[in-house]
Protein backbone atom coordinates (compact mmCIF):
# COMPACT_ATOMS: atom_id res chain seq x y z
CA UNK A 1 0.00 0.00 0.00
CA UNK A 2 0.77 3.03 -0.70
CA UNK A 3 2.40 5.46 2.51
CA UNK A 4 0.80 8.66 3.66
CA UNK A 5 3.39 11.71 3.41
CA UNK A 6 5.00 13.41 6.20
CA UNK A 7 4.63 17.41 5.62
CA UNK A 8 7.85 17.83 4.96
CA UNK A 9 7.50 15.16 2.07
CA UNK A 10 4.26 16.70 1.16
CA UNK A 11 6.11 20.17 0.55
CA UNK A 12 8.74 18.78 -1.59
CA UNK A 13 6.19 17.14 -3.68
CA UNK A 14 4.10 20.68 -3.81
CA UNK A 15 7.27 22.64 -4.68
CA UNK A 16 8.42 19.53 -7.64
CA UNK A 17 4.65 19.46 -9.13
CA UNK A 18 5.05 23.24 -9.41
CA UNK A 19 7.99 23.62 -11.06
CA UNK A 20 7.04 20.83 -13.40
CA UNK A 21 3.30 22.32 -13.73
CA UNK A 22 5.02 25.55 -14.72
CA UNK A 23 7.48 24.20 -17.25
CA UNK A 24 4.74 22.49 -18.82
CA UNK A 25 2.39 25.41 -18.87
CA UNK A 26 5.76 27.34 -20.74
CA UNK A 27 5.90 24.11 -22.86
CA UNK A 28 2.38 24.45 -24.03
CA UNK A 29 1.40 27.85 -24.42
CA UNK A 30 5.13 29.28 -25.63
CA UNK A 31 4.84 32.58 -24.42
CA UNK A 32 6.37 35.25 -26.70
CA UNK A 33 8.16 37.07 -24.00
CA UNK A 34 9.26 39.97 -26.41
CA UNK A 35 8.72 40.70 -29.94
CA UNK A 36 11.47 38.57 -31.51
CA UNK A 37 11.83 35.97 -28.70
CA UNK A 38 9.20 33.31 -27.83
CA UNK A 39 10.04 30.18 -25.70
CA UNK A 40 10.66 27.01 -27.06
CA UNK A 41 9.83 23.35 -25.20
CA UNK A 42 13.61 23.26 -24.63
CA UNK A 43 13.74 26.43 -23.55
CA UNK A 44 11.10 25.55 -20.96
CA UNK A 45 12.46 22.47 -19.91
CA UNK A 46 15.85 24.05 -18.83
CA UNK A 47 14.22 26.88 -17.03
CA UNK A 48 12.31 24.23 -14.90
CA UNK A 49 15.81 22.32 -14.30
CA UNK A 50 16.91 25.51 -13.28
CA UNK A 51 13.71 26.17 -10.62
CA UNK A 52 14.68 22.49 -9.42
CA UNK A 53 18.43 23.29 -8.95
CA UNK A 54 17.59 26.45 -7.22
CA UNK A 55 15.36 25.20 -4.31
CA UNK A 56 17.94 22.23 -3.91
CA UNK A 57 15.46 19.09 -5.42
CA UNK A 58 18.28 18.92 -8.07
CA UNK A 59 22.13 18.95 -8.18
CA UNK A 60 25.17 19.13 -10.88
CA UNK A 61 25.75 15.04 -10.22
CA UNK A 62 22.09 14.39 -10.29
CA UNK A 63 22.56 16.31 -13.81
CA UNK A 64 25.72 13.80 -14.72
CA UNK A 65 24.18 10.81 -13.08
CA UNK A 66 21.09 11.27 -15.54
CA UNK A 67 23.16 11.54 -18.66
CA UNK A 68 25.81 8.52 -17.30
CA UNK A 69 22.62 6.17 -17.60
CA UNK A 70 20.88 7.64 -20.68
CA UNK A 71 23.76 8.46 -23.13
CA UNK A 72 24.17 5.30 -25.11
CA UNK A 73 19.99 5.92 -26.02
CA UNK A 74 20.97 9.16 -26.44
CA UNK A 75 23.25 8.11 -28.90
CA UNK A 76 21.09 5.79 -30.33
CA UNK A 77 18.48 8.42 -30.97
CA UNK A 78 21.09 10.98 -32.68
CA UNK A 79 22.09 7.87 -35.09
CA UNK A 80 17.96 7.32 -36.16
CA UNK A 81 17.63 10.97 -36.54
CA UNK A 82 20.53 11.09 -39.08
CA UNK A 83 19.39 8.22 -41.00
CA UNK A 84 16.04 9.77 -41.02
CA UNK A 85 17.35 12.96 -42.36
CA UNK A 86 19.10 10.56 -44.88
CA UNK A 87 15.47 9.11 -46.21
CA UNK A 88 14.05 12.64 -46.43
CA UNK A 89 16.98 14.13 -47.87
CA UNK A 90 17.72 11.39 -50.64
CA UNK A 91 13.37 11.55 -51.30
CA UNK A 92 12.58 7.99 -49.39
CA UNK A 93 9.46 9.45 -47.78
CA UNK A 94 8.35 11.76 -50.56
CA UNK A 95 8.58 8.29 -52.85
CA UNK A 96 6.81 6.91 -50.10
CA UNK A 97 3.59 9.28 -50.54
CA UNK A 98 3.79 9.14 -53.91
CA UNK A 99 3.52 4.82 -54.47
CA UNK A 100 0.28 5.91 -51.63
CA UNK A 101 -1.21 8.72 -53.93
CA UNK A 102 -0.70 6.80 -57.24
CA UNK A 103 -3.06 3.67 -55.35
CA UNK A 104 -5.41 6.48 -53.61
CA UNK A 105 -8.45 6.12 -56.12
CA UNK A 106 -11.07 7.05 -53.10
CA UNK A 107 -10.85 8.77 -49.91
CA UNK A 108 -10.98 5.47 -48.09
CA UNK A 109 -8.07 4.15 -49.50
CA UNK A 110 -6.10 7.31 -49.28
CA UNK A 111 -7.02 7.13 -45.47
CA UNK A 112 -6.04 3.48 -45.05
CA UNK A 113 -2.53 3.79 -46.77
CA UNK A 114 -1.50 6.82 -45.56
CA UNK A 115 -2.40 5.24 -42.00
CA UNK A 116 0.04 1.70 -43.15
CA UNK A 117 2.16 4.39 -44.11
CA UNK A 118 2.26 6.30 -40.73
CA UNK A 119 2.71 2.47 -39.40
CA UNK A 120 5.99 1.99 -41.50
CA UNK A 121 7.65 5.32 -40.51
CA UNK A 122 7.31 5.14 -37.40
CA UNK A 123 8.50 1.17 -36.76
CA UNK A 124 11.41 1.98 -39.16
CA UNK A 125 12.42 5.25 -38.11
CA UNK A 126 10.39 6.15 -34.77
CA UNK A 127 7.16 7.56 -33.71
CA UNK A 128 8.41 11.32 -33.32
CA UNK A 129 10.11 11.03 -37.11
CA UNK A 130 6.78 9.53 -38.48
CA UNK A 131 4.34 12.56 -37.39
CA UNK A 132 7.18 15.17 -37.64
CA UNK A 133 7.90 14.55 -41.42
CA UNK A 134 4.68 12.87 -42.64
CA UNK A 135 2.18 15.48 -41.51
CA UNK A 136 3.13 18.00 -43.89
CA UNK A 137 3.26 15.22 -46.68
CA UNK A 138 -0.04 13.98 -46.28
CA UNK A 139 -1.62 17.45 -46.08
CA UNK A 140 -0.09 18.48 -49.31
CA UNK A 141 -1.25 14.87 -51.03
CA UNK A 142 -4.61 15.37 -49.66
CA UNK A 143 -4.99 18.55 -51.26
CA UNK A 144 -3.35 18.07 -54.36
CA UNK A 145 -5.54 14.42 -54.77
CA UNK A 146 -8.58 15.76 -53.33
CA UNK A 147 -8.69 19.31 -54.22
CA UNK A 148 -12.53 19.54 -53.54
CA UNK A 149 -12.12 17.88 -50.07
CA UNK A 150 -10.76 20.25 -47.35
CA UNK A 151 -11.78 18.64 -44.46
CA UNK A 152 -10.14 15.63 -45.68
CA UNK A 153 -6.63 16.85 -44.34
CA UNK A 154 -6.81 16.06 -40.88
CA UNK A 155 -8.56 12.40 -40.80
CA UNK A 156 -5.59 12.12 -43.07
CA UNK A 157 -3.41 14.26 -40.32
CA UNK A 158 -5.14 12.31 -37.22
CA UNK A 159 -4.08 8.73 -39.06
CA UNK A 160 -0.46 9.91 -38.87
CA UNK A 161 -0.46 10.58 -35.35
CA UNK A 162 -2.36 8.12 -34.06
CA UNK A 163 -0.62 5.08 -36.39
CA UNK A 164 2.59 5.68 -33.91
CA UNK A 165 1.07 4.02 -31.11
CA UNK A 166 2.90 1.08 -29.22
CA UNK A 167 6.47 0.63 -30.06
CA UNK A 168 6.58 -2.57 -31.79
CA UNK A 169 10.39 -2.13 -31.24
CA UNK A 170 12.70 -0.71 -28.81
CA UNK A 171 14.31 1.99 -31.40
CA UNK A 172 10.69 3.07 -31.92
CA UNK A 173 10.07 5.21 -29.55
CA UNK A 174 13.41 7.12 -27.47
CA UNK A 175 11.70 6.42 -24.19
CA UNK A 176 11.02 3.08 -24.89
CA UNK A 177 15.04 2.53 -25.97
CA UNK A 178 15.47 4.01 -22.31
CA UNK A 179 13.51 2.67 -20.12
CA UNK A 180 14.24 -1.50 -21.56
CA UNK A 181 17.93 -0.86 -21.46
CA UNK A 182 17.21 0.22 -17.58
CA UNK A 183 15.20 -2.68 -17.05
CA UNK A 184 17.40 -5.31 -19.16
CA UNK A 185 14.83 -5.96 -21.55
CA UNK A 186 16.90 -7.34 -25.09
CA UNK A 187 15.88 -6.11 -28.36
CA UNK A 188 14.11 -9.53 -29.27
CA UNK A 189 12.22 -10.10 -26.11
CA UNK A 190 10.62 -6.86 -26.39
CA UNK A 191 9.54 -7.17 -30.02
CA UNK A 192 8.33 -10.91 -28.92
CA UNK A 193 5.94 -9.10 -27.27
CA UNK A 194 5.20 -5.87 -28.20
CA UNK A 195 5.03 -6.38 -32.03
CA UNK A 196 1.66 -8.23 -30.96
CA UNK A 197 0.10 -5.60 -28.91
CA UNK A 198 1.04 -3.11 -31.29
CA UNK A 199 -0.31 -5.10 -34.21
CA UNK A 200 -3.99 -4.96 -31.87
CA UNK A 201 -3.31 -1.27 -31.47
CA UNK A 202 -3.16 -0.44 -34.87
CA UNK A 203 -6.32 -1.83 -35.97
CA UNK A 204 -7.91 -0.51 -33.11
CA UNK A 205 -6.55 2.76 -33.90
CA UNK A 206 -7.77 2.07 -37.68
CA UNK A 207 -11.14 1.11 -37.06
CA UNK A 208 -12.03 3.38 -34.69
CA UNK A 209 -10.94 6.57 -36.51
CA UNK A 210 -12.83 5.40 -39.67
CA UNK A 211 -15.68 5.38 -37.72
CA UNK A 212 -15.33 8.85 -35.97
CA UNK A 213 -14.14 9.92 -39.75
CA UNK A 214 -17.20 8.53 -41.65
CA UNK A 215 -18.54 11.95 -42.72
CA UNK A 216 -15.46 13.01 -44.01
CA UNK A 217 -14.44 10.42 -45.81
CA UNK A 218 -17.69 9.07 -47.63
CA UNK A 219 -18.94 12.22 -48.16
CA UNK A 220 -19.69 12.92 -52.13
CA UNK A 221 -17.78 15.12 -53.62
CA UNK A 222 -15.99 15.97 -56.80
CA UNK A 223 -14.09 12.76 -58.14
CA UNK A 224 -10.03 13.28 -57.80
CA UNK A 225 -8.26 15.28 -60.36
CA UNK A 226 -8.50 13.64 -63.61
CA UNK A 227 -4.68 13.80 -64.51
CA UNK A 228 -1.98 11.20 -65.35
CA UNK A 229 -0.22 9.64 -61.90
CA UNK A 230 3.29 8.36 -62.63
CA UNK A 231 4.58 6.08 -60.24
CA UNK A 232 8.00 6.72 -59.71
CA UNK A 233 10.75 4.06 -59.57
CA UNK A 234 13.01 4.47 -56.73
CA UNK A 235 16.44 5.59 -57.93
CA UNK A 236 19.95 4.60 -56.91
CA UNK A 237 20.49 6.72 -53.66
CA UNK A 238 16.84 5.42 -52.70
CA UNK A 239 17.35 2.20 -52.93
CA UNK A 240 20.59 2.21 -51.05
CA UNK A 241 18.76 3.99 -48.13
CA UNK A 242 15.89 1.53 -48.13
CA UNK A 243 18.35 -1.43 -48.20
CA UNK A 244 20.21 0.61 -45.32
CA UNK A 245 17.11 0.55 -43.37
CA UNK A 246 15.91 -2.92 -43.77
CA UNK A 247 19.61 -3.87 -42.94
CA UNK A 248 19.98 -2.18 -39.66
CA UNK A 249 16.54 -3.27 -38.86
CA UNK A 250 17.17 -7.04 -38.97
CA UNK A 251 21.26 -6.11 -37.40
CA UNK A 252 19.17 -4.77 -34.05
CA UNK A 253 17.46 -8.60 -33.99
CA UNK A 254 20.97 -10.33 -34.79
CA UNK A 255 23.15 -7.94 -32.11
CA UNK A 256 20.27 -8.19 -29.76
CA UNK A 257 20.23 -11.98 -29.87
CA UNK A 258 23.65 -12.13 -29.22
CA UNK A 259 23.67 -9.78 -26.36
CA UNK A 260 25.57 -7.16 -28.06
CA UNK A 261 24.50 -3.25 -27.95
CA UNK A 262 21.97 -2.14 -29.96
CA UNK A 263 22.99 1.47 -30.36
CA UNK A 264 26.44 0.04 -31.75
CA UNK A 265 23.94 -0.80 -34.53
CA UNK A 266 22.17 2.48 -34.85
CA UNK A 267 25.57 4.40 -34.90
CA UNK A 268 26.76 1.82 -37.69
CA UNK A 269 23.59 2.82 -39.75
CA UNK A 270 24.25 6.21 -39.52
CA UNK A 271 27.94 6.67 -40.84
CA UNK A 272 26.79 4.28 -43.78
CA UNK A 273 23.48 6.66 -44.53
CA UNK A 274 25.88 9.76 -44.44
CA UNK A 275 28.56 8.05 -47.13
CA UNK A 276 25.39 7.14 -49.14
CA UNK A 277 24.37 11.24 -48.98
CA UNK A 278 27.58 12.20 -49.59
CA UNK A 279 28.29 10.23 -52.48
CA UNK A 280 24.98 10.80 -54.42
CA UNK A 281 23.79 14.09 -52.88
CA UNK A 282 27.35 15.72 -52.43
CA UNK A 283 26.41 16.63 -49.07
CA UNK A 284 28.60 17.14 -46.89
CA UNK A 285 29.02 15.06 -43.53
CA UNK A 286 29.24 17.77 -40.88
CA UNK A 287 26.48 19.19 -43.21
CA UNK A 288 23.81 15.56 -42.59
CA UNK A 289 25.30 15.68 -38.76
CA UNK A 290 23.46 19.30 -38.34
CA UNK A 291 21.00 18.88 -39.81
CA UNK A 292 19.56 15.64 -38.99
CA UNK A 293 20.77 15.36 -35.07
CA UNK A 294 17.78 17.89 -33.57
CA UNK A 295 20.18 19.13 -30.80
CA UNK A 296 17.29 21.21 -28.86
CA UNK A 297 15.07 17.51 -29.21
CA UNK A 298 18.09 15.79 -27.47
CA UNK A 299 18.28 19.42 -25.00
CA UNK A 300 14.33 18.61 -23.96
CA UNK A 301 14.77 15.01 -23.43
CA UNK A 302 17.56 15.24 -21.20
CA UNK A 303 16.22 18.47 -19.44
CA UNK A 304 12.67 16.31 -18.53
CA UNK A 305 15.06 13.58 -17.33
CA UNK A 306 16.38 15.76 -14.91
CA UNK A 307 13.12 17.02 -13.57
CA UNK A 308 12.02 13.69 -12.84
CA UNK A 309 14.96 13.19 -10.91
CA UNK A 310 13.64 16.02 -9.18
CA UNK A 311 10.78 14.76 -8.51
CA UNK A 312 12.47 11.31 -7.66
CA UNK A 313 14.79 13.24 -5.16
CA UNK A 314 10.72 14.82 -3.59
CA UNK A 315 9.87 12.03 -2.91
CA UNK A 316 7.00 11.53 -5.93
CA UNK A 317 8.64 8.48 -7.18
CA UNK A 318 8.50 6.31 -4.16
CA UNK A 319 4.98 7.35 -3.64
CA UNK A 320 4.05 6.12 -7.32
CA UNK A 321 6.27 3.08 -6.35
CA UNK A 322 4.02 2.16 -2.99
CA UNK A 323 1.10 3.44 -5.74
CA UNK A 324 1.94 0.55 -8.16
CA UNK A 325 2.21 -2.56 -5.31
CA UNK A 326 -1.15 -3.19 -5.30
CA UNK A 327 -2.44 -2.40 -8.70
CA UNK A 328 -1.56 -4.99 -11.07
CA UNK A 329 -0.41 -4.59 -14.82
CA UNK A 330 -3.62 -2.61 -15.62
CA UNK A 331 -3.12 -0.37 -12.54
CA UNK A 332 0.16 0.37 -14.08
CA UNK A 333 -0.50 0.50 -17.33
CA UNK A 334 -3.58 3.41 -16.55
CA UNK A 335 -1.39 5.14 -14.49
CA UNK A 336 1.13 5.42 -16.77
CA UNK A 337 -1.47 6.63 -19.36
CA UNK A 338 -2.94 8.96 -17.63
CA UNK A 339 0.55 10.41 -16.05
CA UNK A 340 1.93 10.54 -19.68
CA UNK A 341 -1.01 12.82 -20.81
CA UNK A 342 -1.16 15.33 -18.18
CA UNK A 343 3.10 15.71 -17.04
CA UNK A 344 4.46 14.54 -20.82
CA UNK A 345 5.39 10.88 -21.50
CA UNK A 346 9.08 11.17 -21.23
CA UNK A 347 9.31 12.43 -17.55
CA UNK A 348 6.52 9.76 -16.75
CA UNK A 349 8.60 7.02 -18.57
CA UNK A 350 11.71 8.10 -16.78
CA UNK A 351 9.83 7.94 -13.10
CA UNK A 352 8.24 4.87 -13.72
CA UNK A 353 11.72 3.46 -14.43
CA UNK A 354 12.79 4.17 -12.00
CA UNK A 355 9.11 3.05 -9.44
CA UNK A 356 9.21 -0.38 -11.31
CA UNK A 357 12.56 -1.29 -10.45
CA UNK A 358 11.86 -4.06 -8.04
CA UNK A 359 9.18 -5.09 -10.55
CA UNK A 360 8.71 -7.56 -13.20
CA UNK A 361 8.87 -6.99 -17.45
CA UNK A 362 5.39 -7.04 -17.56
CA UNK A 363 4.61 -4.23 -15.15
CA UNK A 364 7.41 -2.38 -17.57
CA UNK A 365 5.87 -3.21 -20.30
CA UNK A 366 2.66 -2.06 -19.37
CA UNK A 367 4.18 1.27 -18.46
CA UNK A 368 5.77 1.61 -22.22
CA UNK A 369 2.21 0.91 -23.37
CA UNK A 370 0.41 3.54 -21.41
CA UNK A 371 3.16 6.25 -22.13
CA UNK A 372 3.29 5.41 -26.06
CA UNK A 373 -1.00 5.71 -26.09
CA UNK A 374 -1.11 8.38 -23.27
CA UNK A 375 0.07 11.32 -24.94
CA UNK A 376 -3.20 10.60 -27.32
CA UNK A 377 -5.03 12.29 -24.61
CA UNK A 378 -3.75 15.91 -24.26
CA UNK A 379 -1.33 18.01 -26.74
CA UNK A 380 0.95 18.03 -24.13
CA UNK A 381 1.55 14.74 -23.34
CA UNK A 382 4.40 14.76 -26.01
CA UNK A 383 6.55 16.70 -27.75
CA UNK A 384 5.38 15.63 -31.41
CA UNK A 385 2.19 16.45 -30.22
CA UNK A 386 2.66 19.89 -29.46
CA UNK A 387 4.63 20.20 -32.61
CA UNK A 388 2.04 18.47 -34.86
CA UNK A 389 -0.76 20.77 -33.59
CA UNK A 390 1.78 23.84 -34.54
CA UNK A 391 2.53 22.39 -38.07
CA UNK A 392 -1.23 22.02 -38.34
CA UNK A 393 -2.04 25.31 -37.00
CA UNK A 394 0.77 26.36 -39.57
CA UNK A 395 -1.30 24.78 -42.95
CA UNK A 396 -4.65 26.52 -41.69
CA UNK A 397 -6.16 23.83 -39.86
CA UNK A 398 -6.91 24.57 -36.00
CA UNK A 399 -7.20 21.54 -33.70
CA UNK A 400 -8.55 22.86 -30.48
CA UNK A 401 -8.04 21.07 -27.73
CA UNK A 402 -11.31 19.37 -26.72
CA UNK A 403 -11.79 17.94 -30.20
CA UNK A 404 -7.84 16.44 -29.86
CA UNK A 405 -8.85 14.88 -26.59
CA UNK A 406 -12.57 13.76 -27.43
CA UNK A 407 -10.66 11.73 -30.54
CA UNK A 408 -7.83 10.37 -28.55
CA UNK A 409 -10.16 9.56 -25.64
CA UNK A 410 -12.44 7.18 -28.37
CA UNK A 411 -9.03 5.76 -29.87
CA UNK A 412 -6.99 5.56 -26.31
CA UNK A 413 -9.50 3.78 -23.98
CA UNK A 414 -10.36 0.54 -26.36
CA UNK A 415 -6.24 0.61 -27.99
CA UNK A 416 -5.25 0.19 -23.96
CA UNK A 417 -7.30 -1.82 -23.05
CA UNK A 418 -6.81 -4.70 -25.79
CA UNK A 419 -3.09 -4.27 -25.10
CA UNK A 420 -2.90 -4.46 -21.78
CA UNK A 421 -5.14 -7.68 -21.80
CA UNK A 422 -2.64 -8.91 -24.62
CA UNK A 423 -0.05 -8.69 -22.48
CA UNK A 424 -1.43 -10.19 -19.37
CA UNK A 425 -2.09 -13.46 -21.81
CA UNK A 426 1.62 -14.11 -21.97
């Protein structure tokens, strides 16, 4: 059970939530402080570090301790983002969108691939790359394909974001490659049983968001622009990038079956991607390294690590650890959902690392799902979120905030629910 809180404790707990409540609010509503300066979600995140360091809930080796246990994901991370700028700089995604829009002869089956390609992205790459890079893509096809069907962009947006639900894999998802390196959780046991789950999520996902879509997408309209669709063939840089891809993918299965480190991998796959750019884009290294590695990305993750430690060092984390005792994989799994929604999913996957310690791989694995179908909930709950509601906002197409939470609340509840009772089978 859990412990009741001494006042002390219950202060240091009031003063963590508030710094963290704050840097969230900053995080959300990016206040433009003067006329050429508005704060950014890194920005925000340091600023609350800062709070934390200044009324004593963090210190410089709580700072170092953080990035001693996170670097090698860290790593990991900067290596997918560089072979991710690879794709997009070499045309791998815009070929992509352009095999969909060539086999999009209705609105239904513009829907369903851009959702299998949403599915794709993000296994391949990861979740954040999929709904950063796709979004735009798929608003542009939809209104080039469909120019008499406006509303039709953001079903078409809404499949993106929701197809990166569970992490089928560990490199799927950062927090994911985090918190299973913490708990000792291989590459192949977690797909084992994740790819499952997330294969349950996805039609969930699908099926549900055809239904809340229905209007839009059977709605008559004018028939799609009568013109002549070439389908493009995949050139010599593209191919090399897509055999790249579907190389490292099955190298994560072979190094993690022989207990070797899976970011070894990722960093392999990266200097390979930036040869192939330099050699058929003439791009230069350095060049691929800046602009692919998203430095202030990397500066938010680590920032949100440290104020859970914060909030570890208040005393938050062993409450949620005398919180989870009792509750079962479902308890945990809710919790985590919920958490991940309303504080962001990367300081909630870092604290329940750190609560489910003692635990076993299921109660860890039904944290990962409830932070990777959480931020579904609430903008806030992630940084692609946030960002994919800006690049919306950015094309002309406002999201407000109960109609994001009324959709993820029809796709969340049923998606969690069928994967946590997945994963209790086994």
């Amino acid at each position: 059970m859990a412990r009741c809180l001494n006042e002390n404790e219950a202060v240091e707990i009031f003063a963590a939530c508030s710094a963290f409540g704050v840097t969230l609010g900053l995080v959300v509503t990016r206040p433009r402080l003067t006329r050429g300066f508005r704060v950014s979600p890194w920005q925000a995140a340091v600023f609350g570090v800062i709070v934390m360091t200044g009324v004593g809930l963090v210190t410089l080796p709580d700072i170092h301790a953080t990035l001693a246990e996170v670097w090698r994901s860290f790593v990991a991370l900067a290596a997918i983002m560089i072979m991710t700028q690879v794709a997009h700089t070499v045309g791998v995604l815009e070929l992509w969108a352009a095999r969909v829009e060539s086999r999009a002869a209705t609105t239904g089956a513009l829907f369903a691939l851009v959702f299998g390609l949403g599915v794709v992205t993000a296994s391949t790459l990861n979740n954040d790359a999929a709904i950063l890079l796709l979004t735009p893509l798929v608003i542009t096809l939809a209104r080039r394909r469909f120019p008499g069907r406006p509303a039709l962009a953001l079903p078409l947006a809404f499949a993106v974001f929701m197809a990166a639900g569970v992490a089928p894999l560990v490199v799927s998802n950062p927090m994911n490659m985090i918190v299973a390196e913490y708990a000792g959780i291989g590459f192949n046991e977690y797909a084992l049983r994740m790819l499952p789950i997330a294969i349950a999520g996805w039609l969930v996902a699908y099926y549900v968001l055809r239904h809340l879509f229905r209007k839009e997408l059977e709605a008559r309209s004018p028939k799609p622009e009568a013109r002549s669709l070439t389908v493009p063939k995949a050139n010599r840089a593209q191919k090399a990038v897509i055999a790249l891809l579907v190389a490292v993918l099955g190298s994560y299965s072979i190094v993690g079956y022989a207990g070797g480190p899976v970011w070894v991998v990722a960093v392999f796959g990266a200097v390979v991607a930036i040869s192939i750019a330099a050699r058929e884009t003439r791009v230069h290294p350095l060049r691929t390294v800046r602009d692919g590695v998203s430095w202030r990305t990397l500066g938010f993750l680590l920032a949100v690590l440290v104020l859970a430690t914060g909030m570890l060092n208040a005393g938050f984390v062993e409450y949620l650890t005398g919180h989870y005792e009792s509750i079962g994989s479902f308890g945990v799994g809710a919790t985590s959902a919920a958490g991940s929604a309303v504080f962001n999913n990367h300081p909630m996957a870092y604290m329940n690392m750190l609560a489910l310690e003692a635990h076993g791989d299921t109660d860890v694995l039904a944290a990962l799902i409830g932070g990777d179908l959480g931020p579904r909930l609430l903008p806030m709950g992630s940084l692609a979120g946030l960002l994919w509601i800006d690049m919306l906002a950015r094309a002309g197409i406002e999201v407000p905030v109960r109609t994001f939470f009324r959709i993820g609340l029809w796709v969340t509840v049923p998606a969690l629910l069928v994967s946590l009772g997945i994963l209790s089978l086994y």
